[in-house]
N, C-alpha and C. Protein backbone atom coordinates (compact mmCIF):
# COMPACT_ATOMS: atom_id res chain seq x y z
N UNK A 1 -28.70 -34.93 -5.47
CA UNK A 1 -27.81 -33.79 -5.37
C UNK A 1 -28.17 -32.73 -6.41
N UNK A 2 -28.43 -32.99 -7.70
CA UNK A 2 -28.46 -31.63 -8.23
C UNK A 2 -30.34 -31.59 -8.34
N UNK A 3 -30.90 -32.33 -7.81
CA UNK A 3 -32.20 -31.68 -7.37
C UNK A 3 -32.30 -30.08 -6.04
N UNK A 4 -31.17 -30.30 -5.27
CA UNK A 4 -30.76 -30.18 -4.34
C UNK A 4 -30.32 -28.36 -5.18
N UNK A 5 -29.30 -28.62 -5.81
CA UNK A 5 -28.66 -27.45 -6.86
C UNK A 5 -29.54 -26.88 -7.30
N UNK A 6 -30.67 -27.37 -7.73
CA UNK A 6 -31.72 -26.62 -8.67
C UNK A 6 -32.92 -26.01 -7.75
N UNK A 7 -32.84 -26.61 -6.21
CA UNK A 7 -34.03 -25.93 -5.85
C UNK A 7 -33.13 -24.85 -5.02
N UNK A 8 -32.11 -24.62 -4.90
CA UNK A 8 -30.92 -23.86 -4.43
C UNK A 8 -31.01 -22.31 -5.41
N UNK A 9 -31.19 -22.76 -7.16
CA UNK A 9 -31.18 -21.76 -7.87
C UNK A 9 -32.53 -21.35 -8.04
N UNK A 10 -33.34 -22.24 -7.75
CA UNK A 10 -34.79 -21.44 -7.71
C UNK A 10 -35.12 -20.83 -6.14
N UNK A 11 -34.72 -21.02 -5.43
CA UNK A 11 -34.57 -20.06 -3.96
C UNK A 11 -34.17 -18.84 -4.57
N UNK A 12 -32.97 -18.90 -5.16
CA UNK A 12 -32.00 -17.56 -5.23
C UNK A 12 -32.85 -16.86 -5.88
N UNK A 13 -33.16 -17.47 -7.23
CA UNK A 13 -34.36 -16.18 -8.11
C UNK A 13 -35.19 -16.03 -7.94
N UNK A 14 -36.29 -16.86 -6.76
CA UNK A 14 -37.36 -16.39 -6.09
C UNK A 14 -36.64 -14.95 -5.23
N UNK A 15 -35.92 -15.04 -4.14
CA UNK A 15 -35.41 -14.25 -3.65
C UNK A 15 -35.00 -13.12 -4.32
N UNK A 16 -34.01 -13.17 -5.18
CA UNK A 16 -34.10 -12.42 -6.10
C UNK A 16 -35.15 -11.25 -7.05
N UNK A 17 -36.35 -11.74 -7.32
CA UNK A 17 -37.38 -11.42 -7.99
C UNK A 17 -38.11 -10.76 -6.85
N UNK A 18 -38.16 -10.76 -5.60
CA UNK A 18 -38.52 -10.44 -4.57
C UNK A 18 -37.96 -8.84 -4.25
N UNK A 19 -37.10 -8.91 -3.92
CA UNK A 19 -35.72 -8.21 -3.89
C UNK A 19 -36.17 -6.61 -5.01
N UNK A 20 -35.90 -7.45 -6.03
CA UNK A 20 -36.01 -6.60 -7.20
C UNK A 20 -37.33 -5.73 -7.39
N UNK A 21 -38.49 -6.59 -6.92
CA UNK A 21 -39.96 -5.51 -6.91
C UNK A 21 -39.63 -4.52 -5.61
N UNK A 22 -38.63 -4.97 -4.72
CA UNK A 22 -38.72 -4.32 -3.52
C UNK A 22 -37.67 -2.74 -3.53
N UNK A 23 -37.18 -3.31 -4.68
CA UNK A 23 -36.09 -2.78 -5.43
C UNK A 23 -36.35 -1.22 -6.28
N UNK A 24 -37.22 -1.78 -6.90
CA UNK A 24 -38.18 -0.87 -7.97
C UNK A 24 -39.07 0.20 -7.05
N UNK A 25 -39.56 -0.08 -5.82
CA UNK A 25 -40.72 0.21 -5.11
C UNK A 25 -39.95 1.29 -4.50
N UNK A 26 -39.02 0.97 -4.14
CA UNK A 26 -38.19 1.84 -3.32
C UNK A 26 -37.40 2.89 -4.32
N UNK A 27 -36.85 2.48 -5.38
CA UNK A 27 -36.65 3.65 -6.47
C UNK A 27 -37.94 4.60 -6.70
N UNK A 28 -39.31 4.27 -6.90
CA UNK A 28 -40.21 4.82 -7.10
C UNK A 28 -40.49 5.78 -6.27
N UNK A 29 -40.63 5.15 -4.86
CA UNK A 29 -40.73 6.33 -3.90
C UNK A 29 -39.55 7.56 -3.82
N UNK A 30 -38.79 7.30 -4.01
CA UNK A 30 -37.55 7.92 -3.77
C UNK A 30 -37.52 9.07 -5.12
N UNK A 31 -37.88 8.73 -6.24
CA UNK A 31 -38.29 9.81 -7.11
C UNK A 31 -39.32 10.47 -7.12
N UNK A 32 -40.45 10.19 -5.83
CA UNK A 32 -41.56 10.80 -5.83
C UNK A 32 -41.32 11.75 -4.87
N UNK A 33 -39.91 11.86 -4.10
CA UNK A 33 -39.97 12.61 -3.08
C UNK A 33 -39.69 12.04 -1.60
N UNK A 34 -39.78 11.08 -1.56
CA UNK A 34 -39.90 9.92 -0.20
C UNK A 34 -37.90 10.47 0.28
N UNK A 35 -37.74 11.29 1.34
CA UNK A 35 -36.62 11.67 1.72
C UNK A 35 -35.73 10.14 2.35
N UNK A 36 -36.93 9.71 2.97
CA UNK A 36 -36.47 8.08 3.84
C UNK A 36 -35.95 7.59 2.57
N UNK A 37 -36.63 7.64 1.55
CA UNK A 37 -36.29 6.21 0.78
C UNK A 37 -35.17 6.81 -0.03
N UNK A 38 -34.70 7.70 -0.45
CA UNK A 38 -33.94 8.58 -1.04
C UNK A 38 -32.41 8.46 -0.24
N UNK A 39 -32.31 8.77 1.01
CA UNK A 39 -31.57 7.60 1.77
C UNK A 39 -31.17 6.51 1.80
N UNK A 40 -32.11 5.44 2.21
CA UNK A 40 -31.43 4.28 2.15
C UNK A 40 -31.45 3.99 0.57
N UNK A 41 -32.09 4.05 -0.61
CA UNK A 41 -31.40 4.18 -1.50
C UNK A 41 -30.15 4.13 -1.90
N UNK A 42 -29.45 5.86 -1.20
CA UNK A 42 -27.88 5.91 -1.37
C UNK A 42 -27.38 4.90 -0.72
N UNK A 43 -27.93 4.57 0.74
CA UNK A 43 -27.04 3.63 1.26
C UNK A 43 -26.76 1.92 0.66
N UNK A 44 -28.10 1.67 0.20
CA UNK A 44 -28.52 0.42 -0.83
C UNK A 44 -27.21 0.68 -1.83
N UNK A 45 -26.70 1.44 -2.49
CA UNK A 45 -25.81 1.67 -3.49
C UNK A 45 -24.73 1.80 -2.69
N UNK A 46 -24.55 2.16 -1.70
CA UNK A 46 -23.21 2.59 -1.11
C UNK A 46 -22.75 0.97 -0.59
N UNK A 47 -23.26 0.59 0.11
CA UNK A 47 -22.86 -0.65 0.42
C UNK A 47 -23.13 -2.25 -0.40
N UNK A 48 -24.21 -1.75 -1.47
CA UNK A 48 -24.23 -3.02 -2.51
C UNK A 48 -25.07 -3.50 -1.92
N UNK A 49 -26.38 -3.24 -1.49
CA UNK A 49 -27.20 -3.66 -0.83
C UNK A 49 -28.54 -4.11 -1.46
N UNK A 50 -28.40 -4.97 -2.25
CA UNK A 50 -29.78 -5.76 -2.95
C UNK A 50 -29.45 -4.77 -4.45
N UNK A 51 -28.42 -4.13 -4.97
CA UNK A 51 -28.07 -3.37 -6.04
C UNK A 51 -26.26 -3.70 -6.39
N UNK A 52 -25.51 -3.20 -7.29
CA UNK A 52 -24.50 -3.72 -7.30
C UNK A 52 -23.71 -2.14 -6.51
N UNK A 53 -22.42 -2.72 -5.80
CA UNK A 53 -22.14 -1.33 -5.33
C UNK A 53 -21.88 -0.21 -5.94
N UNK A 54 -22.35 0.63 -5.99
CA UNK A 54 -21.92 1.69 -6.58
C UNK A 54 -22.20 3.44 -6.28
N UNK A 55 -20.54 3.88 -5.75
CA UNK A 55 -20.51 5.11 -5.19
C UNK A 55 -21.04 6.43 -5.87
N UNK A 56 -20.93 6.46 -7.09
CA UNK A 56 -21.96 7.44 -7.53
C UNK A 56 -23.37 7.60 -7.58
N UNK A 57 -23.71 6.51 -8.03
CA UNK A 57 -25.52 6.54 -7.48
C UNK A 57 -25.47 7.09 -5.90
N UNK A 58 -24.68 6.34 -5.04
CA UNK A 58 -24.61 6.36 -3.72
C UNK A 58 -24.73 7.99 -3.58
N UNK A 59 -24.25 8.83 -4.36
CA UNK A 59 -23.76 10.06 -3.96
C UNK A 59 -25.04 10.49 -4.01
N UNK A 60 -25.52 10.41 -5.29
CA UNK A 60 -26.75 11.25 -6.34
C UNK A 60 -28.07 10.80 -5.49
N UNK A 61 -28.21 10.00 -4.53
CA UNK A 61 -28.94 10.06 -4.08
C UNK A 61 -28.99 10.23 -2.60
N UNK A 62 -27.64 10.10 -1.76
CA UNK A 62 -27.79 10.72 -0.79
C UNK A 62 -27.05 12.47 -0.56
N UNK A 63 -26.90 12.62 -1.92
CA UNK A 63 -27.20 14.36 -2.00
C UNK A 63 -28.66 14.74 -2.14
N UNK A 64 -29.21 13.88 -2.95
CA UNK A 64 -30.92 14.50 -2.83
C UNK A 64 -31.48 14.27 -1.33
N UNK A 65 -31.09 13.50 -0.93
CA UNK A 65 -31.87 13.05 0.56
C UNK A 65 -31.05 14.51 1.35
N UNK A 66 -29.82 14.86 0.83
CA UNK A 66 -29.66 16.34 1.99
C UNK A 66 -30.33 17.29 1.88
N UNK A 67 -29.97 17.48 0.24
CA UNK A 67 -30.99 18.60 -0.03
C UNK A 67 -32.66 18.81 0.25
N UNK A 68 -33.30 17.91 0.39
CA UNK A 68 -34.43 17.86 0.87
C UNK A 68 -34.45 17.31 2.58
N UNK A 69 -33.56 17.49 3.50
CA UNK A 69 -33.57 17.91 4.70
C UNK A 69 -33.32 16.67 5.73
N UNK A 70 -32.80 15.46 4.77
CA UNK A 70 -32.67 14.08 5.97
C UNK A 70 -31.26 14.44 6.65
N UNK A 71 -31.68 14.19 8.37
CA UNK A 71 -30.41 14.55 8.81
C UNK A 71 -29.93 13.55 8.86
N UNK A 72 -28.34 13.34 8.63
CA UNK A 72 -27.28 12.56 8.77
C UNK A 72 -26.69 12.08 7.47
N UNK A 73 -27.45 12.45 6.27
CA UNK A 73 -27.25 11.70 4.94
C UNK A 73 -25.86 12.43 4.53
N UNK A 74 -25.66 13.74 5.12
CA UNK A 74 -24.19 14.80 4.11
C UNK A 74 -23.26 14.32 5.28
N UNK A 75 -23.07 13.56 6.00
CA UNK A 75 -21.65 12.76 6.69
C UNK A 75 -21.51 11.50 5.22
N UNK A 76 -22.55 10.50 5.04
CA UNK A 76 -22.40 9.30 4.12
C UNK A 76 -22.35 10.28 3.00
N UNK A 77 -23.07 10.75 2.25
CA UNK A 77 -22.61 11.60 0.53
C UNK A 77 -21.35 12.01 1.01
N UNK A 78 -20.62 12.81 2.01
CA UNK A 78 -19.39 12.93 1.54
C UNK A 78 -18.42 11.64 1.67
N UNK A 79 -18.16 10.78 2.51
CA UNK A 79 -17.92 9.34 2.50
C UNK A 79 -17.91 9.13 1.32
N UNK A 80 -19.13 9.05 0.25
CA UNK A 80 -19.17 8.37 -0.76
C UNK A 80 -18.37 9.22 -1.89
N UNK A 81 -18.16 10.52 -1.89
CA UNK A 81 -17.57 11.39 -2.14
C UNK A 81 -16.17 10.93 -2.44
N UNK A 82 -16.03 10.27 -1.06
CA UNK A 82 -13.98 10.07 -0.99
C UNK A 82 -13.82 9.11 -2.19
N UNK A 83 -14.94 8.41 -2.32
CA UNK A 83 -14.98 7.32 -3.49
C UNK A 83 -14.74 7.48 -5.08
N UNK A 84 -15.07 8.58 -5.39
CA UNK A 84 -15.42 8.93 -6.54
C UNK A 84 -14.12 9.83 -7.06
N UNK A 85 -13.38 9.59 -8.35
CA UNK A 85 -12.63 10.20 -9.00
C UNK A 85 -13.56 11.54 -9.37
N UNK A 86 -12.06 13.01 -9.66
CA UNK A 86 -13.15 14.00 -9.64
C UNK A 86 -13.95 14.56 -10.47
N UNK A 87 -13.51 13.87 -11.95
CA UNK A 87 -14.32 13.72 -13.18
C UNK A 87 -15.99 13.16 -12.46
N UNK A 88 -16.18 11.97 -12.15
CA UNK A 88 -16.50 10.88 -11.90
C UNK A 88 -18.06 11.76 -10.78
N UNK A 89 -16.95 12.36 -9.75
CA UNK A 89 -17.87 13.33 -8.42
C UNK A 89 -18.23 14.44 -9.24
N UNK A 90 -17.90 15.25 -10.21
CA UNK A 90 -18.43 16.25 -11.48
C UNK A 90 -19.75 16.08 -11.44
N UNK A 91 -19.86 14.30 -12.20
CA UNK A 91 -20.71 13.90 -13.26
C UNK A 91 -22.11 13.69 -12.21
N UNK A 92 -21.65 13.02 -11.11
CA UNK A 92 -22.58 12.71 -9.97
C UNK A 92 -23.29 14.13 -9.62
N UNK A 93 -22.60 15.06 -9.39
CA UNK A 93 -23.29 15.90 -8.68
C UNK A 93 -24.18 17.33 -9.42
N UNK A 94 -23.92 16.70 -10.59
CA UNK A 94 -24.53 17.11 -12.41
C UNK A 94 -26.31 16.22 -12.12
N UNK A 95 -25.81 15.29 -11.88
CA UNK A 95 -26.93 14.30 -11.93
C UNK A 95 -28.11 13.86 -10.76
N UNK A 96 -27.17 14.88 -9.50
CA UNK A 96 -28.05 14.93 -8.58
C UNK A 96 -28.55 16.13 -8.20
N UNK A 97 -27.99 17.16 -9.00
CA UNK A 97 -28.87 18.58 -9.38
C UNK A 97 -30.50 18.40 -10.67
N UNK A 98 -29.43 17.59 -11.43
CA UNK A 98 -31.09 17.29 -12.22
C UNK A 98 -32.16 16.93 -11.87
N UNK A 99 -31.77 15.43 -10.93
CA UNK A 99 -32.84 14.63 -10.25
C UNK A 99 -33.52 16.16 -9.54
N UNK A 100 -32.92 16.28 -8.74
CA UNK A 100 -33.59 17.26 -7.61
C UNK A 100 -34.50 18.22 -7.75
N UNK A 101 -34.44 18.34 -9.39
CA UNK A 101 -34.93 19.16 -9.98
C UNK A 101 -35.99 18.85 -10.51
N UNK A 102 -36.35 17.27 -10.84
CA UNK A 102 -36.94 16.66 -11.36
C UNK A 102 -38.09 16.36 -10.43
N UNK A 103 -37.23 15.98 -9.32
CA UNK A 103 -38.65 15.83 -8.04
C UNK A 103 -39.24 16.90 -7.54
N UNK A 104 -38.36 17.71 -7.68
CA UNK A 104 -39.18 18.92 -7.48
C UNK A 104 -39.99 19.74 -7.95
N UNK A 105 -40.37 19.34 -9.32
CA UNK A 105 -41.14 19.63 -10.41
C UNK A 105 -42.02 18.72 -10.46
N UNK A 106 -42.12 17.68 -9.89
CA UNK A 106 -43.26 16.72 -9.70
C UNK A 106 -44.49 16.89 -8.59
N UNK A 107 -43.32 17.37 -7.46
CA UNK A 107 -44.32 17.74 -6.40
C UNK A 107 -44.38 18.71 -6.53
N UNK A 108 -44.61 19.42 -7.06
CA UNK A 108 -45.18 21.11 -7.20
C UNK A 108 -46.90 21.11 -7.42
């Protein structure tokens, strides 16, 4: 039985560790400009999806995915919007003017 437990917790952090490069790869693109990945990104955050949930990232990055032209992402950013206290939606949309700014100074 707890052979059983232990190859249970080494599944999870194989999986895990998996996850996480897939994790990173997809942040990477997504600051290089990648509109797709800049998307599901937000949505990865919006729904807690291999990340812990969280509606402000969710925002900050599916405001960059509008602003650079993915259709359907400004229905979910405002969704994620309803989420966010308005201090909170301030700070997000502070932070997804920077980014935007940031990628856009990269690909230049």
């Amino acid at each position: 039985m707890n052979r059983l437990i232990a190859l249970g917790f080494l599944f999870a952090a194989l999986c895990n560790s998996v996850a996480a490069g897939e994790l990173e790869d997809l942040i990477a693109k997504a600051e290089q400009g990648d509109v797709i990945d800049q998307y599901e990104l937000g949505m990865a955050y919006y729904f807690g999806n291999d990340v812990p949930q969280d509606y402000k990232q969710a925002y900050v990055w599916l405001s960059v995915s509008v602003t650079n032209g993915y259709d359907g992402a400004e229905k979910k950013r405002d969704k994620a919007a309803l989420e966010l206290a308005p201090d909170v939606l301030a700070a997000a949309q502070a932070e997804a003017a920077t980014l935007e700014t940031k990628i856009k100074q990269l690909n230049e």
